[in-house]
N, C-alpha and C. Protein backbone atom coordinates (compact mmCIF):
# COMPACT_ATOMS: atom_id res chain seq x y z
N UNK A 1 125.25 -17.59 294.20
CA UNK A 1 126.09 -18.75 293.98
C UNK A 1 125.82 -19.27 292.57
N UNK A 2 126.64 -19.54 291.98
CA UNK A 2 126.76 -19.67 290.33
C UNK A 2 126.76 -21.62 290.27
N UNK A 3 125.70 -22.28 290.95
CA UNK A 3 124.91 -23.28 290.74
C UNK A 3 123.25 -23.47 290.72
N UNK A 4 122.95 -24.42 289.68
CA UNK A 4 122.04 -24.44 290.25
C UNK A 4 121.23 -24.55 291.19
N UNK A 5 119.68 -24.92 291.65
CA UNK A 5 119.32 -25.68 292.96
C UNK A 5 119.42 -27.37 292.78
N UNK A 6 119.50 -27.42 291.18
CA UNK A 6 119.55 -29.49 290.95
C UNK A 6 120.83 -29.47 291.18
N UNK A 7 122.21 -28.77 290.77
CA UNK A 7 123.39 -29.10 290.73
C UNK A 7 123.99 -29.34 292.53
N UNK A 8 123.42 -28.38 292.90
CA UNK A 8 123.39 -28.28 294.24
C UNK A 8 123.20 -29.30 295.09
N UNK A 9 121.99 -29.76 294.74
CA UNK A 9 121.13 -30.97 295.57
C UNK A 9 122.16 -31.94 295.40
N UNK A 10 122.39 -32.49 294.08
CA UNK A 10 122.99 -33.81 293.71
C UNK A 10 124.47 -33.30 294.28
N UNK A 11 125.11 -31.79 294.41
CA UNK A 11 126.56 -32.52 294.43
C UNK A 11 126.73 -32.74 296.49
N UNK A 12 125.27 -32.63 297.05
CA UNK A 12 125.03 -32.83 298.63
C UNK A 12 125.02 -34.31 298.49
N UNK A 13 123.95 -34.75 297.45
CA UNK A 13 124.01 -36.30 297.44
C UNK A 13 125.17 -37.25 296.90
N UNK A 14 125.78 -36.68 296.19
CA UNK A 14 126.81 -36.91 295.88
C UNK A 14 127.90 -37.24 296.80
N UNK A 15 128.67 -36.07 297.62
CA UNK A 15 128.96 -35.89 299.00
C UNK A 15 129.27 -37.20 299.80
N UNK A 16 127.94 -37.05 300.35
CA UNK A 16 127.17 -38.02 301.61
C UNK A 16 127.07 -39.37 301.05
N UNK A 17 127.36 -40.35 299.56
CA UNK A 17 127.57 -41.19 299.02
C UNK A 17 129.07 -41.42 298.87
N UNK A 18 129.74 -40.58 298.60
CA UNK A 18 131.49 -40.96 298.52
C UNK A 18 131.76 -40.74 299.87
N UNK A 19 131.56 -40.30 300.47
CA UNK A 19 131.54 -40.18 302.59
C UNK A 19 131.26 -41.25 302.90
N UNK A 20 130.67 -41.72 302.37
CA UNK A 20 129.67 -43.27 302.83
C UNK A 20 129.04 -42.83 304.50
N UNK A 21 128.76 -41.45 304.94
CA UNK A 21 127.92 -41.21 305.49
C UNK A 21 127.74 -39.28 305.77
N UNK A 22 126.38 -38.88 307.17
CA UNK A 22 126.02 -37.39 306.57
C UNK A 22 126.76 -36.57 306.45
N UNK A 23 126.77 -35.58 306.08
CA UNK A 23 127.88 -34.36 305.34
C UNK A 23 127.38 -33.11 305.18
N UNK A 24 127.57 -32.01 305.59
CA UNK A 24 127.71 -30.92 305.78
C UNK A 24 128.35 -30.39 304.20
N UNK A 25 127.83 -29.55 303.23
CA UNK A 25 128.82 -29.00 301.98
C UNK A 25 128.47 -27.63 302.34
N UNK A 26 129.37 -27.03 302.10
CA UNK A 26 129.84 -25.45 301.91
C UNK A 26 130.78 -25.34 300.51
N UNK A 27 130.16 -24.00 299.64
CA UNK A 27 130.80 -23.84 298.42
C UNK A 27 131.31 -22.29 298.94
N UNK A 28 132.50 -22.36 298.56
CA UNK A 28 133.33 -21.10 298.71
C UNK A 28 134.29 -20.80 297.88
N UNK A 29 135.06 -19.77 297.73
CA UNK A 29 135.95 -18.95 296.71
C UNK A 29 134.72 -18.21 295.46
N UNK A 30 135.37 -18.11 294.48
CA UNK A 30 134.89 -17.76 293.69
C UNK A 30 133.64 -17.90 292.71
N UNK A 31 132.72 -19.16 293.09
CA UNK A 31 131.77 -19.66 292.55
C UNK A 31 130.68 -19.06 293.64
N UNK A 32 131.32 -18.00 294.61
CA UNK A 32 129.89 -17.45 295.35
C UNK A 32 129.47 -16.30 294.47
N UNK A 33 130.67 -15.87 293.82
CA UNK A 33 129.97 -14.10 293.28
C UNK A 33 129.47 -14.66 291.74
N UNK A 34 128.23 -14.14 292.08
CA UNK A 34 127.49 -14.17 290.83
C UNK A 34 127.70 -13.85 289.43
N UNK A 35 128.36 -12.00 289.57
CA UNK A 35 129.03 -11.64 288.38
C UNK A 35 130.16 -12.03 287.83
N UNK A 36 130.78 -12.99 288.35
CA UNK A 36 132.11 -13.58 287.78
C UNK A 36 131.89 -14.62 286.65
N UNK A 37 132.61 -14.73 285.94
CA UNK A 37 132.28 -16.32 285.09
C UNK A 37 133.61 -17.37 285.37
N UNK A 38 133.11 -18.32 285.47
CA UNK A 38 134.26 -19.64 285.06
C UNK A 38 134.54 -19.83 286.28
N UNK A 39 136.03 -20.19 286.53
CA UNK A 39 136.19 -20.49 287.51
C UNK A 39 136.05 -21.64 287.87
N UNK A 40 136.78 -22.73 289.04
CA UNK A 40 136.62 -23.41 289.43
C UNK A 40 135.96 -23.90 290.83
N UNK A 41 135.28 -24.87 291.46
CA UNK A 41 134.57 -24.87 291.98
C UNK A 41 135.24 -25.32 293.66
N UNK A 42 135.05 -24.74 294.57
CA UNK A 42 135.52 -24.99 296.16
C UNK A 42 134.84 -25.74 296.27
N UNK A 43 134.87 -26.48 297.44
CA UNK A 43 133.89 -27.08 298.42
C UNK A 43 134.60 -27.62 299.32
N UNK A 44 133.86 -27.57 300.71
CA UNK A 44 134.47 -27.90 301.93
C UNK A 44 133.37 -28.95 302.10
N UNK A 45 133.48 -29.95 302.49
CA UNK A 45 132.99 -31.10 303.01
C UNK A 45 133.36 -31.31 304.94
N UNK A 46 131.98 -31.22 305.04
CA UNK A 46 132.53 -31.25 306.84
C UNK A 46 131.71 -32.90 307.28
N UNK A 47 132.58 -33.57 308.05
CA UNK A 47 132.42 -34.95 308.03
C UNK A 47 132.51 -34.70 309.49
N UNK A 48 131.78 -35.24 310.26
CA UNK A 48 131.16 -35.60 311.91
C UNK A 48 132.26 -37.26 312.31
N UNK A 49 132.14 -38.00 311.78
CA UNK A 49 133.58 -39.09 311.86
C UNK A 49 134.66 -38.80 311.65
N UNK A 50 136.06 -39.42 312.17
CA UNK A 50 137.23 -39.53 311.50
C UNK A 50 137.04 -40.49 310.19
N UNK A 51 137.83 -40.10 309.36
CA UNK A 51 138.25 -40.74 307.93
C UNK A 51 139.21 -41.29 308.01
N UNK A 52 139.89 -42.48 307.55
CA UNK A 52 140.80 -43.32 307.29
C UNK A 52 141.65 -43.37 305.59
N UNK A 53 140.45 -42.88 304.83
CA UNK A 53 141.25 -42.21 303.59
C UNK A 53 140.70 -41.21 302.95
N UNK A 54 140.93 -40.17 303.60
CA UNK A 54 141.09 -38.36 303.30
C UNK A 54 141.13 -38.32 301.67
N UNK A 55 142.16 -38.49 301.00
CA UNK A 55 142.35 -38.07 299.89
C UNK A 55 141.54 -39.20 298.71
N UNK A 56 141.40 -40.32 298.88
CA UNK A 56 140.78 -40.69 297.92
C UNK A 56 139.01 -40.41 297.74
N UNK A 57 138.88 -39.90 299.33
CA UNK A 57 137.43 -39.52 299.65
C UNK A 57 137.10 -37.80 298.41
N UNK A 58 138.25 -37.37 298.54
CA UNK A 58 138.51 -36.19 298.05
C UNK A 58 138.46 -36.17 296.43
N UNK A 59 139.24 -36.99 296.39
CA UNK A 59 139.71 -37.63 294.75
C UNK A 59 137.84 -38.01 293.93
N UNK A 60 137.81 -38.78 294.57
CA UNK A 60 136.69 -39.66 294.09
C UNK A 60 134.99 -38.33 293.88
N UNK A 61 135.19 -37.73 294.77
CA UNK A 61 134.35 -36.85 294.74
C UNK A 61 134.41 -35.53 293.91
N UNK A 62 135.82 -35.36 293.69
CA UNK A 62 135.95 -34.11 292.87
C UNK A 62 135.75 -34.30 291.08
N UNK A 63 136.26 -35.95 291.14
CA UNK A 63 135.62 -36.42 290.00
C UNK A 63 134.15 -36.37 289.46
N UNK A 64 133.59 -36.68 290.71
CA UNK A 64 131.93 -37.16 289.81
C UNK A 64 131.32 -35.88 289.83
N UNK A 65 131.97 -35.00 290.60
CA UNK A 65 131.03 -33.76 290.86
C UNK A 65 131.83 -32.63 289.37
N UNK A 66 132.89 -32.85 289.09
CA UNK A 66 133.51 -32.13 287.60
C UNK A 66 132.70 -33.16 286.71
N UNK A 67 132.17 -33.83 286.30
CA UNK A 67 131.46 -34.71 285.55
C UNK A 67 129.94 -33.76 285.73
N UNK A 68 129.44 -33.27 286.57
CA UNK A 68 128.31 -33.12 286.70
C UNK A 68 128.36 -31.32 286.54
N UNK A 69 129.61 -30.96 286.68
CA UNK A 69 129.44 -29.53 285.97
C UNK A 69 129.95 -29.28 284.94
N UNK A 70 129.82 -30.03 284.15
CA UNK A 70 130.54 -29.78 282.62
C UNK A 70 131.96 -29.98 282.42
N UNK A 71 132.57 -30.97 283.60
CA UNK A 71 134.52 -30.93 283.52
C UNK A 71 135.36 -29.74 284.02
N UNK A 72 134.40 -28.89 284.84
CA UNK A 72 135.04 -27.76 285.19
C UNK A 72 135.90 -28.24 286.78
N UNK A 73 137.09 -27.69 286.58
CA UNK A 73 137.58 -27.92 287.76
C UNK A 73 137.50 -28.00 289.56
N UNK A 74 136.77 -29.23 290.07
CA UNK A 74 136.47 -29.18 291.59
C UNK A 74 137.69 -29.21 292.32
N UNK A 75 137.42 -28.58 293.11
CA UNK A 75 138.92 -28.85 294.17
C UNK A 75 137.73 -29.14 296.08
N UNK A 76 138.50 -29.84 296.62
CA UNK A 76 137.10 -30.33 297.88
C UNK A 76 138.82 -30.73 298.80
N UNK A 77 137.64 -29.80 300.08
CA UNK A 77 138.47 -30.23 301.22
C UNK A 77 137.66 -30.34 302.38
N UNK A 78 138.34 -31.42 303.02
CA UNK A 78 138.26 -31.98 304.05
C UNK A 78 138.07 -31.73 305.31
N UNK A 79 137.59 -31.48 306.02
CA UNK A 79 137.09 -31.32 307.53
C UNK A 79 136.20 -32.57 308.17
N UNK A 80 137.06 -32.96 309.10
CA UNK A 80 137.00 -34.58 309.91
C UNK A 80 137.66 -34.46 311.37
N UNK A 81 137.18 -34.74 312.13
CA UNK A 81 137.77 -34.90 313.59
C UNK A 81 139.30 -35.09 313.59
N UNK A 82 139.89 -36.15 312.97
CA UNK A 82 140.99 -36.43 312.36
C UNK A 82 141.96 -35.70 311.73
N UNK A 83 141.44 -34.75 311.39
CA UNK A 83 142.26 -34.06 310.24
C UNK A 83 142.68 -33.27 310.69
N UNK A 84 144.16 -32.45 310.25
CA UNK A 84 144.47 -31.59 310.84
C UNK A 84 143.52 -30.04 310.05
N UNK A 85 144.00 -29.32 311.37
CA UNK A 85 142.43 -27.71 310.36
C UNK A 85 143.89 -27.04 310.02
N UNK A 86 143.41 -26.54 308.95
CA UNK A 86 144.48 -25.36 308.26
C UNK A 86 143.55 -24.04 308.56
N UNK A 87 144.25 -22.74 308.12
CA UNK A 87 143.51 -21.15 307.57
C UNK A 87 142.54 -21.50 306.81
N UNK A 88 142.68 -22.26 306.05
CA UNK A 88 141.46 -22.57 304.59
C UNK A 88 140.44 -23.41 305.08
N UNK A 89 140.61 -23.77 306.34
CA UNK A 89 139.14 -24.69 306.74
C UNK A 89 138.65 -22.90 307.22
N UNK A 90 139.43 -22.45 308.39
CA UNK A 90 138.60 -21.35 309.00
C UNK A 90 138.07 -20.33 308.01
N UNK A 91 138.78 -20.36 306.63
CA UNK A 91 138.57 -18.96 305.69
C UNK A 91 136.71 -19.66 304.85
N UNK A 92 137.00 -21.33 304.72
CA UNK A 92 135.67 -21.62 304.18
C UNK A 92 134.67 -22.03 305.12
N UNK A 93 135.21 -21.55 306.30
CA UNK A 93 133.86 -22.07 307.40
C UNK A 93 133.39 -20.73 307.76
N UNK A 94 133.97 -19.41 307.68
CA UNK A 94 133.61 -18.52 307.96
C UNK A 94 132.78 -17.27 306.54
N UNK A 95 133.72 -17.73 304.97
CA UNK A 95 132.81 -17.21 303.91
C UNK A 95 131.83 -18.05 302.52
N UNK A 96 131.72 -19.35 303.35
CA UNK A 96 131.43 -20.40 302.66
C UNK A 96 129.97 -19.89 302.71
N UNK A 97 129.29 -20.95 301.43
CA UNK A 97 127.77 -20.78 302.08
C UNK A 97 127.50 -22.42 301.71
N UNK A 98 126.78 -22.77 303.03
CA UNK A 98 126.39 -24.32 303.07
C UNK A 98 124.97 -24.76 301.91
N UNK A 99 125.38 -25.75 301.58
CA UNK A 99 124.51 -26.08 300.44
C UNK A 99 123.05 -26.87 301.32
């Protein structure tokens, strides 16, 4: 996985602070294979509550966490009791790797 173990840590704490509670992260797509460069960064966020605002939870987090990898592009999705599941929850719950 093409993070560090600090980048890692903080973007869990990170997470579980814009959640305003605990959180499950999984990084998936293309930031798992090592030999690749660039790229932008997945993450599935799995939340144990329903959410009441999905996307700014999303928003707000993809911000501080592109701040903390150099402005490189985060994209973060959602998994919540609430939410509806798409293919792309099952494709990053099944080749994700949890942080």
């Amino acid at each position: 996985m093409r993070l560090t173990e600090r980048q890692a840590a903080r973007i869990l704490q990170l997470a579980q602070e814009v959640a305003g509670m605990p959180v499950d992260v999984r990084v998936f797509g293309s930031r798992l294979d090592d030999r690749a460069r660039g790229g932008d960064l997945d993450l599935l966020i799995e939340l144990a509550e329903p959410v009441t605002e999905p996307a700014l939870i999303a928003a707000r987090l993809s911000a501080k966490v592109s701040r903390l990898i150099d402005g490189r592009k985060v994209d973060v999705l959602l998994s919540a009791p609430n939410l509806m599941r798409l293919p792309i929850h099952e494709a990053a719950l099944r080749e994700g790797r949890k942080l």
